[in-house]
PDB file of N, CA and C in Angstrom:
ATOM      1  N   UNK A   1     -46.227  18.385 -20.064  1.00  0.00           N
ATOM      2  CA  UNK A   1     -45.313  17.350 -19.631  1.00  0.00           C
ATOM      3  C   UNK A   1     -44.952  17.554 -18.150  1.00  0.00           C
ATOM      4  N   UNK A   2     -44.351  16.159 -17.115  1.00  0.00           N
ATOM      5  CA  UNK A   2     -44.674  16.424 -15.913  1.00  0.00           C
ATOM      6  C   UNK A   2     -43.166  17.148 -15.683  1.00  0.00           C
ATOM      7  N   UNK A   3     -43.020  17.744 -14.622  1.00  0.00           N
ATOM      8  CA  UNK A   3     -41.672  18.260 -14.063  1.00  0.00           C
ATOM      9  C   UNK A   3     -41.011  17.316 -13.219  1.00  0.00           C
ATOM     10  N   UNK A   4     -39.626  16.525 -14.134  1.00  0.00           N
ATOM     11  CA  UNK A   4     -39.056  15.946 -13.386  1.00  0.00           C
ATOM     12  C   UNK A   4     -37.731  15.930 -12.355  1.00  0.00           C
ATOM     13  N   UNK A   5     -38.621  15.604 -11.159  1.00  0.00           N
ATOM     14  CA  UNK A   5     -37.345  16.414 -10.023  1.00  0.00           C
ATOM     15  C   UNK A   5     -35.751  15.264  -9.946  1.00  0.00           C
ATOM     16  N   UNK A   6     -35.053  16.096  -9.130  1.00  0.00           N
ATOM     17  CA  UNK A   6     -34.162  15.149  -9.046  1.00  0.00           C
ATOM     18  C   UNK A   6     -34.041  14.574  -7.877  1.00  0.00           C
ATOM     19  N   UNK A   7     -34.783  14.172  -6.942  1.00  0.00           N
ATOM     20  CA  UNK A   7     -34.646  13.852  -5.516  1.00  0.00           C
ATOM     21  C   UNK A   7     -34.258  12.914  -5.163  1.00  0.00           C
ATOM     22  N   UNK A   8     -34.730  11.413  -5.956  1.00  0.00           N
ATOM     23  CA  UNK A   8     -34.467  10.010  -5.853  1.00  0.00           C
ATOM     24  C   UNK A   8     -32.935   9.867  -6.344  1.00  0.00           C
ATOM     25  N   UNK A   9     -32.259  10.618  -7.773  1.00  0.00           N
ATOM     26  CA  UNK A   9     -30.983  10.573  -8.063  1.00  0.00           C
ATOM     27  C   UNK A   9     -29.824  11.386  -6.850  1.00  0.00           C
ATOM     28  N   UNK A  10     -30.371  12.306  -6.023  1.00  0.00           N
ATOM     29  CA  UNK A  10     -29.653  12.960  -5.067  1.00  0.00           C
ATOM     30  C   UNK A  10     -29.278  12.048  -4.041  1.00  0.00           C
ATOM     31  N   UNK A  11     -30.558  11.317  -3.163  1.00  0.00           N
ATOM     32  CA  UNK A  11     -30.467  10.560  -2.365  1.00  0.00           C
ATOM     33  C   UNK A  11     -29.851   9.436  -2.473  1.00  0.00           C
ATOM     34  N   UNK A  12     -29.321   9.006  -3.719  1.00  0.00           N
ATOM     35  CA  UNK A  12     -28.872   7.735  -4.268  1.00  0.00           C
ATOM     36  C   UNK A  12     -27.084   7.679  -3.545  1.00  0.00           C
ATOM     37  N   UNK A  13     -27.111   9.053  -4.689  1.00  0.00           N
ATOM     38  CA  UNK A  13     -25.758   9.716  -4.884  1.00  0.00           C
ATOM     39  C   UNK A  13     -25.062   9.934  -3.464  1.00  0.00           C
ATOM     40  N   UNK A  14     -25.813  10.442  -2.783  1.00  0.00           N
ATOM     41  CA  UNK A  14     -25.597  10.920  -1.184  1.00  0.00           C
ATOM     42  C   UNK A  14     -25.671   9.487  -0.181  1.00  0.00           C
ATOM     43  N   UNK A  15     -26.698   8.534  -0.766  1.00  0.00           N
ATOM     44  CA  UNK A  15     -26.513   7.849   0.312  1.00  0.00           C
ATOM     45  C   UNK A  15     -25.107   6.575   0.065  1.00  0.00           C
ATOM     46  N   UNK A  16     -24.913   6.598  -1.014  1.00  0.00           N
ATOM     47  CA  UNK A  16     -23.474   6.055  -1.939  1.00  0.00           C
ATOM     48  C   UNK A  16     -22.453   6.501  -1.122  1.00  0.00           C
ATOM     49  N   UNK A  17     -22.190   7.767  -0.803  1.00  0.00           N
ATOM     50  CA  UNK A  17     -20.995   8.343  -0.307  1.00  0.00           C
ATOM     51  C   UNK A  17     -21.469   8.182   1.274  1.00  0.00           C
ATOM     52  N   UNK A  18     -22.424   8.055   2.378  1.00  0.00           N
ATOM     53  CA  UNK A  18     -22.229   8.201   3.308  1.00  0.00           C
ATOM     54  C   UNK A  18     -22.336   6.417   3.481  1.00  0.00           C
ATOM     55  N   UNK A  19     -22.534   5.599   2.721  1.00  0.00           N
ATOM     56  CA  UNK A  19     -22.037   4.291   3.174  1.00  0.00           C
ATOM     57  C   UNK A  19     -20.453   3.790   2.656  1.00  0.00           C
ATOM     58  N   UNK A  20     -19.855   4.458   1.913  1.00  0.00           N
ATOM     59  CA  UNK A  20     -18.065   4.343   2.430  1.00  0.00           C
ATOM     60  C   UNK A  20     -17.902   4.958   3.224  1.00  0.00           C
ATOM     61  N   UNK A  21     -18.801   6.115   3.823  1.00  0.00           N
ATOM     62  CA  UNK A  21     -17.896   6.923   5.451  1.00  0.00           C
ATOM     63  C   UNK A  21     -18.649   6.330   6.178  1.00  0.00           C
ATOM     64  N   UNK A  22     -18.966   5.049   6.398  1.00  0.00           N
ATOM     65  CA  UNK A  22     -19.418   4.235   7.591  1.00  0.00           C
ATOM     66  C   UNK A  22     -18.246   3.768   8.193  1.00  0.00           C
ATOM     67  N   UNK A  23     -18.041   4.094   9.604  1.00  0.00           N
ATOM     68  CA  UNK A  23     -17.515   3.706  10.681  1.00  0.00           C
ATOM     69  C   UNK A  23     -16.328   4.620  10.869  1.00  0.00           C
ATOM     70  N   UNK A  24     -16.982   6.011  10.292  1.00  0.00           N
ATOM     71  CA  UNK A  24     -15.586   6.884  10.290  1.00  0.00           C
ATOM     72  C   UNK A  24     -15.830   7.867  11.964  1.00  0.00           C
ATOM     73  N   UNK A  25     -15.069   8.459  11.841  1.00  0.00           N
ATOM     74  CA  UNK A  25     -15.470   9.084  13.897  1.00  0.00           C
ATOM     75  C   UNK A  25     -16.205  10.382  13.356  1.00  0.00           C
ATOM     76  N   UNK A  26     -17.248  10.709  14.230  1.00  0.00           N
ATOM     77  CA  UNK A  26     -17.815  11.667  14.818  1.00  0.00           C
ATOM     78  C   UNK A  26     -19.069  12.152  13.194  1.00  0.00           C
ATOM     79  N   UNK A  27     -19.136  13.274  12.821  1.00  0.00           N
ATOM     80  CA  UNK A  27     -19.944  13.377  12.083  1.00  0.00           C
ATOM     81  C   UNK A  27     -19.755  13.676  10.849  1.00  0.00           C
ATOM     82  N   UNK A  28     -18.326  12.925  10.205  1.00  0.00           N
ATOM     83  CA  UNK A  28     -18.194  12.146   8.822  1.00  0.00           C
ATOM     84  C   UNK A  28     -18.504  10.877   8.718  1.00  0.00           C
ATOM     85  N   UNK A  29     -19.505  10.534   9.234  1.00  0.00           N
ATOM     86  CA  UNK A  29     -20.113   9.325   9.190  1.00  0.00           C
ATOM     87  C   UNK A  29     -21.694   9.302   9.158  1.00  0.00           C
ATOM     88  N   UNK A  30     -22.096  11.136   9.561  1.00  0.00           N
ATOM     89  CA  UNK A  30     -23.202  11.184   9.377  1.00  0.00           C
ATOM     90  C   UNK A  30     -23.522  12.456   8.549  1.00  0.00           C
ATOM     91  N   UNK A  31     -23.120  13.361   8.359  1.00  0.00           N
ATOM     92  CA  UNK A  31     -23.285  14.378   7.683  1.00  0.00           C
ATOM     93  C   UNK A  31     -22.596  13.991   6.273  1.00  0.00           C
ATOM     94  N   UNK A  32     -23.512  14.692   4.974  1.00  0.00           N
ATOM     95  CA  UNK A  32     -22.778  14.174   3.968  1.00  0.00           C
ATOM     96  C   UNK A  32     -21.616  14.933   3.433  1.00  0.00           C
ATOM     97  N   UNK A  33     -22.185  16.527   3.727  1.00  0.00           N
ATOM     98  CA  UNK A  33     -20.990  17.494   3.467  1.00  0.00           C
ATOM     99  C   UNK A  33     -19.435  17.000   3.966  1.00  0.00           C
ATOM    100  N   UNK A  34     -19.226  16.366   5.121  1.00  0.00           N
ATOM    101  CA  UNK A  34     -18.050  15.811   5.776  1.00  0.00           C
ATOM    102  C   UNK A  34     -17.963  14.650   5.839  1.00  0.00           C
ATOM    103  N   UNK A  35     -19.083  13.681   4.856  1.00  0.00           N
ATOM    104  CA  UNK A  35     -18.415  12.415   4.610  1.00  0.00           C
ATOM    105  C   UNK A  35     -17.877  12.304   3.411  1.00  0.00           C
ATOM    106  N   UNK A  36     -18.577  13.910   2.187  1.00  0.00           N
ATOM    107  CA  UNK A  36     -17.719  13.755   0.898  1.00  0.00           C
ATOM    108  C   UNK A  36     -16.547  13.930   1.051  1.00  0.00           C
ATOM    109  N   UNK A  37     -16.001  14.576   1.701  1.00  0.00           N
ATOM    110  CA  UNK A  37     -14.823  15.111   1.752  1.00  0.00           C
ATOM    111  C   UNK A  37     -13.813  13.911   2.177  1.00  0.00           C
ATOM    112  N   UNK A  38     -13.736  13.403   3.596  1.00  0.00           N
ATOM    113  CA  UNK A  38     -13.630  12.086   4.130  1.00  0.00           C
ATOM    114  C   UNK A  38     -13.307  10.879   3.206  1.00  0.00           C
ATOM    115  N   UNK A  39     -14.742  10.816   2.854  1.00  0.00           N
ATOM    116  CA  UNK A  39     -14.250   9.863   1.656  1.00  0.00           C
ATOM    117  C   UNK A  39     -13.256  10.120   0.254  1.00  0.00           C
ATOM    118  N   UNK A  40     -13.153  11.378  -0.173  1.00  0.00           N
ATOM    119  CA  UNK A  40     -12.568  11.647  -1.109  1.00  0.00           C
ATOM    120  C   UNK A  40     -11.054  11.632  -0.829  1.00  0.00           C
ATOM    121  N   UNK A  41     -10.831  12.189   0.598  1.00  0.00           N
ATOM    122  CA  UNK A  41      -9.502  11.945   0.990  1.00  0.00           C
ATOM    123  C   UNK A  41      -8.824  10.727   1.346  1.00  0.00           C
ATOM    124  N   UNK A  42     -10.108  10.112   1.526  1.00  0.00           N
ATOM    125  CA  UNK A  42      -9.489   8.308   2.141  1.00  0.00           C
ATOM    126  C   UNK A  42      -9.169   7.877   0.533  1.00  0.00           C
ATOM    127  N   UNK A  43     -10.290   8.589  -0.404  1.00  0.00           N
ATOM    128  CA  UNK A  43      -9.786   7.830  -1.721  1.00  0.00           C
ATOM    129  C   UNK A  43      -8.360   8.200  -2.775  1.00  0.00           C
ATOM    130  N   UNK A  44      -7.826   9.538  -2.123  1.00  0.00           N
ATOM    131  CA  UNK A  44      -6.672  10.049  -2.525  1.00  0.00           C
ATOM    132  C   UNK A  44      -5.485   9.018  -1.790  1.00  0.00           C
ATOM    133  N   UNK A  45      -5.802   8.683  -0.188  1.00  0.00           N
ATOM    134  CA  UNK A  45      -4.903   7.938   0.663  1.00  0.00           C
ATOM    135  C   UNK A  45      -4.793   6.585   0.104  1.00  0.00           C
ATOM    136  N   UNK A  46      -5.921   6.129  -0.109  1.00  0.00           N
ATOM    137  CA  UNK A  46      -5.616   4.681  -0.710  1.00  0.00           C
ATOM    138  C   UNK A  46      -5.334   4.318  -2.226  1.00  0.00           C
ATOM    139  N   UNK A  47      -5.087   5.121  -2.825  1.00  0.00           N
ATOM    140  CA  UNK A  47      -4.559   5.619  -4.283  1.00  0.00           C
ATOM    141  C   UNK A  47      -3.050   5.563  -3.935  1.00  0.00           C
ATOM    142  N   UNK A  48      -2.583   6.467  -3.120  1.00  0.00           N
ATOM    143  CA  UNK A  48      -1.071   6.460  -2.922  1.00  0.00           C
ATOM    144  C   UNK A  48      -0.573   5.147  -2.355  1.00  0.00           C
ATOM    145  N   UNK A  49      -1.530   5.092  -1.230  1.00  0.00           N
ATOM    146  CA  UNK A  49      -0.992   3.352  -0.536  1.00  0.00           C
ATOM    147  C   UNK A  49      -0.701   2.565  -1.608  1.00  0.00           C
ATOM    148  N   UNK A  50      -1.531   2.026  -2.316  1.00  0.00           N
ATOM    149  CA  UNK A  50      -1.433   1.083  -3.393  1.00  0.00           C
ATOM    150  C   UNK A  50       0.442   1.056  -4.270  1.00  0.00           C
ATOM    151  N   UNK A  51       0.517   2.255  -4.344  1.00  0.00           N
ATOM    152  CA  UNK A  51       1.729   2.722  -5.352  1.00  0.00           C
ATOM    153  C   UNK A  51       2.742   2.233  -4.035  1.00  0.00           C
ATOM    154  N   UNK A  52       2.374   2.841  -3.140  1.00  0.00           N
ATOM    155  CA  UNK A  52       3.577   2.751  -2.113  1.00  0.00           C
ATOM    156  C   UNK A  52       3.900   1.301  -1.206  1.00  0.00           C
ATOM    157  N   UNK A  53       2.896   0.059  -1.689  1.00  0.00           N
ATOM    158  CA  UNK A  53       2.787  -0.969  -1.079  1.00  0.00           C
ATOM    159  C   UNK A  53       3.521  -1.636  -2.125  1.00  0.00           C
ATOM    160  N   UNK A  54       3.915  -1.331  -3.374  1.00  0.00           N
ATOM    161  CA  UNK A  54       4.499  -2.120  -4.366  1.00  0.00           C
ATOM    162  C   UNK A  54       6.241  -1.424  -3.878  1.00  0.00           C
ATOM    163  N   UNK A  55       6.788  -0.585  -3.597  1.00  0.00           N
ATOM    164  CA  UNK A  55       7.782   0.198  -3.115  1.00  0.00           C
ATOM    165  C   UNK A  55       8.376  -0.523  -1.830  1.00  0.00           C
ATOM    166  N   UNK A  56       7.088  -0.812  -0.730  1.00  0.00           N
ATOM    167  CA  UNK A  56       8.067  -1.078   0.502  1.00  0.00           C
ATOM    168  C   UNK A  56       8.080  -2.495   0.192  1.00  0.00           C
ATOM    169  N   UNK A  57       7.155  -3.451  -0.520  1.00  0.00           N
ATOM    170  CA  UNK A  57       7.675  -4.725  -0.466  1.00  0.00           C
ATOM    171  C   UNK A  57       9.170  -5.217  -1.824  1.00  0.00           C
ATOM    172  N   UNK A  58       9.666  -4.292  -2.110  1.00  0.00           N
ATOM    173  CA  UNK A  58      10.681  -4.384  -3.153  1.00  0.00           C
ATOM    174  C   UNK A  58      11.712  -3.883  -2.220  1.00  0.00           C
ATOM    175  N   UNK A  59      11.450  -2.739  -1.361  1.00  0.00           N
ATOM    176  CA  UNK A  59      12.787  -2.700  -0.470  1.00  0.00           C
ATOM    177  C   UNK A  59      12.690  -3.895   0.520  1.00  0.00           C
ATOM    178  N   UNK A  60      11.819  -4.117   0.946  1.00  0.00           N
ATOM    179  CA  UNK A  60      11.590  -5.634   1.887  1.00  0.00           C
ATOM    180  C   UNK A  60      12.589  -6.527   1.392  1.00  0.00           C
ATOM    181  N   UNK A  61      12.467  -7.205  -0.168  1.00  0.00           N
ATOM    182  CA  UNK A  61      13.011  -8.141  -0.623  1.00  0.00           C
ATOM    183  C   UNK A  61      14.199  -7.820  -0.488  1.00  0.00           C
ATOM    184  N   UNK A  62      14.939  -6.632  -1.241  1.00  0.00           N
ATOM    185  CA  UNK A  62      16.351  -6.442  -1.215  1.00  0.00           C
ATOM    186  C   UNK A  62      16.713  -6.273  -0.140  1.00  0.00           C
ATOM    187  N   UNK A  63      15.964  -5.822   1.328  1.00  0.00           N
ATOM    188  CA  UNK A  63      16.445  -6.257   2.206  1.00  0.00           C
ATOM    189  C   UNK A  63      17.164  -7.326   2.351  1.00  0.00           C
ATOM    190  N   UNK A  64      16.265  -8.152   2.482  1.00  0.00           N
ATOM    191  CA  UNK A  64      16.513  -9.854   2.989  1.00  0.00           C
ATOM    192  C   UNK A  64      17.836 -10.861   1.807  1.00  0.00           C
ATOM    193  N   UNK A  65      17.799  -9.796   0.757  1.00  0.00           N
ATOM    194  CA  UNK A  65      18.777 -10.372  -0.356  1.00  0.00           C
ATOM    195  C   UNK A  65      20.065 -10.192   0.088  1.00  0.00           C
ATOM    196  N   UNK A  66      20.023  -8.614   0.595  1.00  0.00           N
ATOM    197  CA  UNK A  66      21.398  -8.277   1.323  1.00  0.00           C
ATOM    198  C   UNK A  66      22.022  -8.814   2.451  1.00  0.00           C
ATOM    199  N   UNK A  67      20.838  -9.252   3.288  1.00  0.00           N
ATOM    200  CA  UNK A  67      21.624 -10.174   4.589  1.00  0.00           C
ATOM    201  C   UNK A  67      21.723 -11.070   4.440  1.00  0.00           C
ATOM    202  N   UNK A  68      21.157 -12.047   3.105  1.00  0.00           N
ATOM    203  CA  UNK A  68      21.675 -13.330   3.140  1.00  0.00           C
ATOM    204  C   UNK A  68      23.276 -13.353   1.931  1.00  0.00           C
ATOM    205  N   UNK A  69      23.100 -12.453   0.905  1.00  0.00           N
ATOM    206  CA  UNK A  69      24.360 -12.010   0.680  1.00  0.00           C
ATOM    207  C   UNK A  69      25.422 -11.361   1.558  1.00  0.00           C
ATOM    208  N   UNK A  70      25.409 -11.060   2.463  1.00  0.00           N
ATOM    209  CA  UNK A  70      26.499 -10.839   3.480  1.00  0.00           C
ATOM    210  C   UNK A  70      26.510 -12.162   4.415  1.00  0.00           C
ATOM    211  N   UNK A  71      25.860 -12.971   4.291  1.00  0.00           N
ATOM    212  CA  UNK A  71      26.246 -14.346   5.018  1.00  0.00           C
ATOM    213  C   UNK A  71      27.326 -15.330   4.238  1.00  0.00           C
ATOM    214  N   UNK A  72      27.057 -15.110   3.270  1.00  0.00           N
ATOM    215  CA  UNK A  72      27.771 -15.833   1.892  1.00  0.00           C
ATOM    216  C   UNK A  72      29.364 -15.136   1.421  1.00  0.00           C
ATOM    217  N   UNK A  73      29.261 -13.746   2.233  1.00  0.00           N
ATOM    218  CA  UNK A  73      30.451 -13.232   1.954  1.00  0.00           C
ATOM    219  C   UNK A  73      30.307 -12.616   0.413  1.00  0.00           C
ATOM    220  N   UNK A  74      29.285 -11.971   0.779  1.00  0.00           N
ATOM    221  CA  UNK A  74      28.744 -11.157  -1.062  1.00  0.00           C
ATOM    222  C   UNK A  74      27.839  -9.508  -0.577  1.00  0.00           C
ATOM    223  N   UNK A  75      28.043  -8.677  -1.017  1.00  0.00           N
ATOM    224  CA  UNK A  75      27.205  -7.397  -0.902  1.00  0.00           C
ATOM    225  C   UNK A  75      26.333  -7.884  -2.071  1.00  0.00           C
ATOM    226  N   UNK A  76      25.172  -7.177  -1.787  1.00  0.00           N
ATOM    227  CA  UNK A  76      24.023  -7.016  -2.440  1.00  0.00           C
ATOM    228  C   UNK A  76      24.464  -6.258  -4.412  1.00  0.00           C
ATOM    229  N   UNK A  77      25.066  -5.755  -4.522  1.00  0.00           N
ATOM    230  CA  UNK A  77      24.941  -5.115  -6.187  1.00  0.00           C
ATOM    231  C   UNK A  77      25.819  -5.815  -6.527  1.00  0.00           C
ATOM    232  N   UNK A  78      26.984  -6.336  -5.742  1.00  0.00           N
ATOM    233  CA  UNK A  78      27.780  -7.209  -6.795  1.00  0.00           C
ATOM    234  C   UNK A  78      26.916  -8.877  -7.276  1.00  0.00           C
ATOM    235  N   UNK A  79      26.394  -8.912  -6.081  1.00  0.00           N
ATOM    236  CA  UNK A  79      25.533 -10.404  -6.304  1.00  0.00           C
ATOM    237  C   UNK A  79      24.664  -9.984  -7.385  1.00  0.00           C
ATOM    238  N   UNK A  80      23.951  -9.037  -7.142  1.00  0.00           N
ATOM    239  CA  UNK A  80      22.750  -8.892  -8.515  1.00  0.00           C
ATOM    240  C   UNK A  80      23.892  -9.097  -9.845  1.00  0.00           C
ATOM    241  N   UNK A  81      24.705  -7.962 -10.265  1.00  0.00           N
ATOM    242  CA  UNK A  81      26.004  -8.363 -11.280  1.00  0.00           C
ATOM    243  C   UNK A  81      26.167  -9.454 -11.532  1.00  0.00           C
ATOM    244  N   UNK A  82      26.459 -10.340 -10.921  1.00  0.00           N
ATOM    245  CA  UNK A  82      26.818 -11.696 -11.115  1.00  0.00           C
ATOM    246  C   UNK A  82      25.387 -12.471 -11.629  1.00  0.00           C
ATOM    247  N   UNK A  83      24.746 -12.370 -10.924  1.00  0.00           N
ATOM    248  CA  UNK A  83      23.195 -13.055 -11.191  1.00  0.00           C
ATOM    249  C   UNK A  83      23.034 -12.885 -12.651  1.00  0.00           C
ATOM    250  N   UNK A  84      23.275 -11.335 -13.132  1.00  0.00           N
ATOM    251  CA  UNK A  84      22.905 -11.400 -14.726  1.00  0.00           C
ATOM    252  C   UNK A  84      23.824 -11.621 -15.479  1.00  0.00           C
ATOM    253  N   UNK A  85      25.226 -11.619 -15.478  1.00  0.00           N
ATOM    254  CA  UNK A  85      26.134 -11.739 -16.012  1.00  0.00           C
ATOM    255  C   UNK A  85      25.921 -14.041 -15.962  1.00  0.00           C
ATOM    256  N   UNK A  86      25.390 -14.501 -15.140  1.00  0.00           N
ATOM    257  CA  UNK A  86      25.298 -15.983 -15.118  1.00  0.00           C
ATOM    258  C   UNK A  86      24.430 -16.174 -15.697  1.00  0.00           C
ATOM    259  N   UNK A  87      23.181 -15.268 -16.139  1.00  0.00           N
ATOM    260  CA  UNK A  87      21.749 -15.505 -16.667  1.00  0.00           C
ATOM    261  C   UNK A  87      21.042 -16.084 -15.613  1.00  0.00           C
ATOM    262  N   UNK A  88      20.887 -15.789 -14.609  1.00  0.00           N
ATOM    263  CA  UNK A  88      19.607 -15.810 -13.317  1.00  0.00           C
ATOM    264  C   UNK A  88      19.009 -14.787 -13.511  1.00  0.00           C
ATOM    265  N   UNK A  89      17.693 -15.394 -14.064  1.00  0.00           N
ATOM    266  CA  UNK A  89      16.687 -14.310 -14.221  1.00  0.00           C
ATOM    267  C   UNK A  89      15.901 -14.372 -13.136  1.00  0.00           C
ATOM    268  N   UNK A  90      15.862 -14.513 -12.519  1.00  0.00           N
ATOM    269  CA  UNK A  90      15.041 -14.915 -11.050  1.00  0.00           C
ATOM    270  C   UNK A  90      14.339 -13.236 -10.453  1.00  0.00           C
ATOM    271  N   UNK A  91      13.547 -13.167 -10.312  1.00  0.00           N
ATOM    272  CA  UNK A  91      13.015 -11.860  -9.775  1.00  0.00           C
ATOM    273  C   UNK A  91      13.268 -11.584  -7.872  1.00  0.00           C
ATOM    274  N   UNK A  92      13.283 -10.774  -7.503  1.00  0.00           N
ATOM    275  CA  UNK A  92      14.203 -10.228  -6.365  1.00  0.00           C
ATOM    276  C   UNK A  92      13.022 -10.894  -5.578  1.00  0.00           C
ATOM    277  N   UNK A  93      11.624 -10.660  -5.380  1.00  0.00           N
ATOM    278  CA  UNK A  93      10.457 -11.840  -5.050  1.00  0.00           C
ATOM    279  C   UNK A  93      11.043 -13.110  -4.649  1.00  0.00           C
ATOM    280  N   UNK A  94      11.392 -13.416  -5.594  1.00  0.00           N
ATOM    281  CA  UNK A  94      11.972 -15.064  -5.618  1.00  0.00           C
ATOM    282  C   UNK A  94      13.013 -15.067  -4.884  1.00  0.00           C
ATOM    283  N   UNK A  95      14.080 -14.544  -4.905  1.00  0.00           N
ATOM    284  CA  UNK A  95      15.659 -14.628  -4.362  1.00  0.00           C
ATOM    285  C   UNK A  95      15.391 -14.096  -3.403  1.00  0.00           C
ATOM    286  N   UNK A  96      14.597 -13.528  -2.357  1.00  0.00           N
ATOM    287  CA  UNK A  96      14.209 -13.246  -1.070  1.00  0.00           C
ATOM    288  C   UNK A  96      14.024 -14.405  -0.490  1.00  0.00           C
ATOM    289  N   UNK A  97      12.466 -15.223  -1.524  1.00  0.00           N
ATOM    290  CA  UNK A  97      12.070 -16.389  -0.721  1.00  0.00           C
ATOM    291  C   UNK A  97      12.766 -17.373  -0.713  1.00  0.00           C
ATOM    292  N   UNK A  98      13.858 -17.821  -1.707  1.00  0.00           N
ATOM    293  CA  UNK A  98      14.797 -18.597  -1.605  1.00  0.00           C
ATOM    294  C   UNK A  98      15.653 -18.543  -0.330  1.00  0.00           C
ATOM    295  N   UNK A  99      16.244 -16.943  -0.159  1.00  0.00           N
ATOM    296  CA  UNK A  99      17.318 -16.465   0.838  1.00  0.00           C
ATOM    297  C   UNK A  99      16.472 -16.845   2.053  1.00  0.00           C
ATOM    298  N   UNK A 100      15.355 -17.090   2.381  1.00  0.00           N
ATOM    299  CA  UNK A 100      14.219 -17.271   3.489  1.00  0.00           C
ATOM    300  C   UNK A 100      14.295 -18.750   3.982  1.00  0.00           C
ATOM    301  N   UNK A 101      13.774 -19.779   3.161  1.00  0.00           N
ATOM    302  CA  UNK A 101      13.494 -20.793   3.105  1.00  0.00           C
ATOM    303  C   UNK A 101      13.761 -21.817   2.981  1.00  0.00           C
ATOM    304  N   UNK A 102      15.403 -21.784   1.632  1.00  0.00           N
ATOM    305  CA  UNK A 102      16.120 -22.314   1.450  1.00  0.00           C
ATOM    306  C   UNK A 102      17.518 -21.806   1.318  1.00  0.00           C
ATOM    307  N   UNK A 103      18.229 -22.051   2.695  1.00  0.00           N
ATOM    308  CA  UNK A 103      19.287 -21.219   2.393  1.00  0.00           C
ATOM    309  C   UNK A 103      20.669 -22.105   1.825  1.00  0.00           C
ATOM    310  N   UNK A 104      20.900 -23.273   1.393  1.00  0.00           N
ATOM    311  CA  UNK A 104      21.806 -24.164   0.603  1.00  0.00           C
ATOM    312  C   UNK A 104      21.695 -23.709  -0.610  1.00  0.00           C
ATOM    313  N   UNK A 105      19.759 -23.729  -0.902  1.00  0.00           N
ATOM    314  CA  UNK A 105      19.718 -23.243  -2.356  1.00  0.00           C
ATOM    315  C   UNK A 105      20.243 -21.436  -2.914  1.00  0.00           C
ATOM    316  N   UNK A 106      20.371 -21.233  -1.744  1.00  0.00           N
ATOM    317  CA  UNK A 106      20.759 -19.698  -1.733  1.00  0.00           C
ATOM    318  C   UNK A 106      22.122 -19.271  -2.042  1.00  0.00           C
ATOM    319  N   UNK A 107      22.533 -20.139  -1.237  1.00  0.00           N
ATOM    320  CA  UNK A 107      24.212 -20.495  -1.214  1.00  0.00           C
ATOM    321  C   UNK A 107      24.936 -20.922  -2.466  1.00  0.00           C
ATOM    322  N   UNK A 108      24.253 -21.766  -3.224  1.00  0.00           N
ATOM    323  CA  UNK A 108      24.331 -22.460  -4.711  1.00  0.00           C
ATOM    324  C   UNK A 108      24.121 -21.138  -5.320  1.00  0.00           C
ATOM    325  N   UNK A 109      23.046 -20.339  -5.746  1.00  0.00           N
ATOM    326  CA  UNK A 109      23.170 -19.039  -6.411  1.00  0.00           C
ATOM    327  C   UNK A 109      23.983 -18.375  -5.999  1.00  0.00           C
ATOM    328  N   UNK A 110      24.625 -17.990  -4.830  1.00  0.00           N
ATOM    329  CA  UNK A 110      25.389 -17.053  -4.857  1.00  0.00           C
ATOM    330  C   UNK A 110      26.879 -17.560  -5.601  1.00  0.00           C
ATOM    331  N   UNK A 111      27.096 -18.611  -5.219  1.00  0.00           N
ATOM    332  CA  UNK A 111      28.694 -19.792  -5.950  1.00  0.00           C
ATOM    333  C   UNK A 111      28.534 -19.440  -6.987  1.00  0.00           C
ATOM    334  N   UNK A 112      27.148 -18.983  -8.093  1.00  0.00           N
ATOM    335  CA  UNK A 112      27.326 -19.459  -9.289  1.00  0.00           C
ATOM    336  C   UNK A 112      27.215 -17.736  -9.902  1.00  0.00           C
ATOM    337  N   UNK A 113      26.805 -16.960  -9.064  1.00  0.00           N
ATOM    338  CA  UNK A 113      26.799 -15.316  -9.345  1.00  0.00           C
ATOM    339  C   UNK A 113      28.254 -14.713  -9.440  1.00  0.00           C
ATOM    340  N   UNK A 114      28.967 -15.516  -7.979  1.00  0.00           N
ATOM    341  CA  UNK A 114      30.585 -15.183  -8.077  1.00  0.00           C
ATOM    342  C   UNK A 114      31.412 -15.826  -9.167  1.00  0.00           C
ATOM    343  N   UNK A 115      31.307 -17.018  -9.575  1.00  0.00           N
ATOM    344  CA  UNK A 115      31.685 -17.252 -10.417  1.00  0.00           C
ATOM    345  C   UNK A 115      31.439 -16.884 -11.678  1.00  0.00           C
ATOM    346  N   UNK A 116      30.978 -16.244 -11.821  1.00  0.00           N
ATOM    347  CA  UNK A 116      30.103 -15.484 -13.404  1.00  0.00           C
ATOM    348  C   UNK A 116      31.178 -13.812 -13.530  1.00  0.00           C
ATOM    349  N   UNK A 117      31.648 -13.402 -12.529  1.00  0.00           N
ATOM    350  CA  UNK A 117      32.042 -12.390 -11.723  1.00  0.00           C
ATOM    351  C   UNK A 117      33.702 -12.142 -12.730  1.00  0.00           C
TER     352      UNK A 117
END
């Protein structure tokens, strides 16, 4: 029986990993020993990004919730309070883009959060 090498599965494997370290600087872009690595770390970095891109756009929102609740003459945790105590289920997403876009309609939720209060 013939002896089957592994050369074609190596080169596969190797050339897989040095085309995600395309366009990386210097010679993790050409060596594979330092594009596995490279790549493995870009793939640890963009693993965390992901987690951490759902994090800063939730403080984003409550940002923007809080300054349009301090326009209204409301802090931010008592307005949320009120919101559920009125049954506004509205997701903080939403009550950003409201506080953004429409700020009468913003103004109307907050009347109806204090009054729930």
């Amino acid at each position: 029986m013939a002896r089957i090498k592994g050369a074609m599965m190596t080169r596969k494997r190797r050339n897989k990993v040095l085309k995600l370290a395309k366009g990386y600087w210097g010679s993790k872009s050409k060596h594979f020993k330092m594009a596995k690595q490279a790549v493995m770390k870009s793939g640890q970095y963009a693993y965390i990004g992901r987690k951490q891109n759902k994090r800063n756009f939730r403080r984003l929102w409550i940002a923007r919730i809080s300054a349009a609740c301090k326009l209204n003459g409301m802090n931010y945790s008592t307005f949320m309070n009120g919101c559920k105590k009125a049954g506004i289920t509205l997701n903080r997403k939403m009550l950003s883009e409201i506080a953004i876009h429409d700020a009468a309609g913003f103004a109307a939720i907050v009347e109806k959060a204090k009054a729930a209060l």
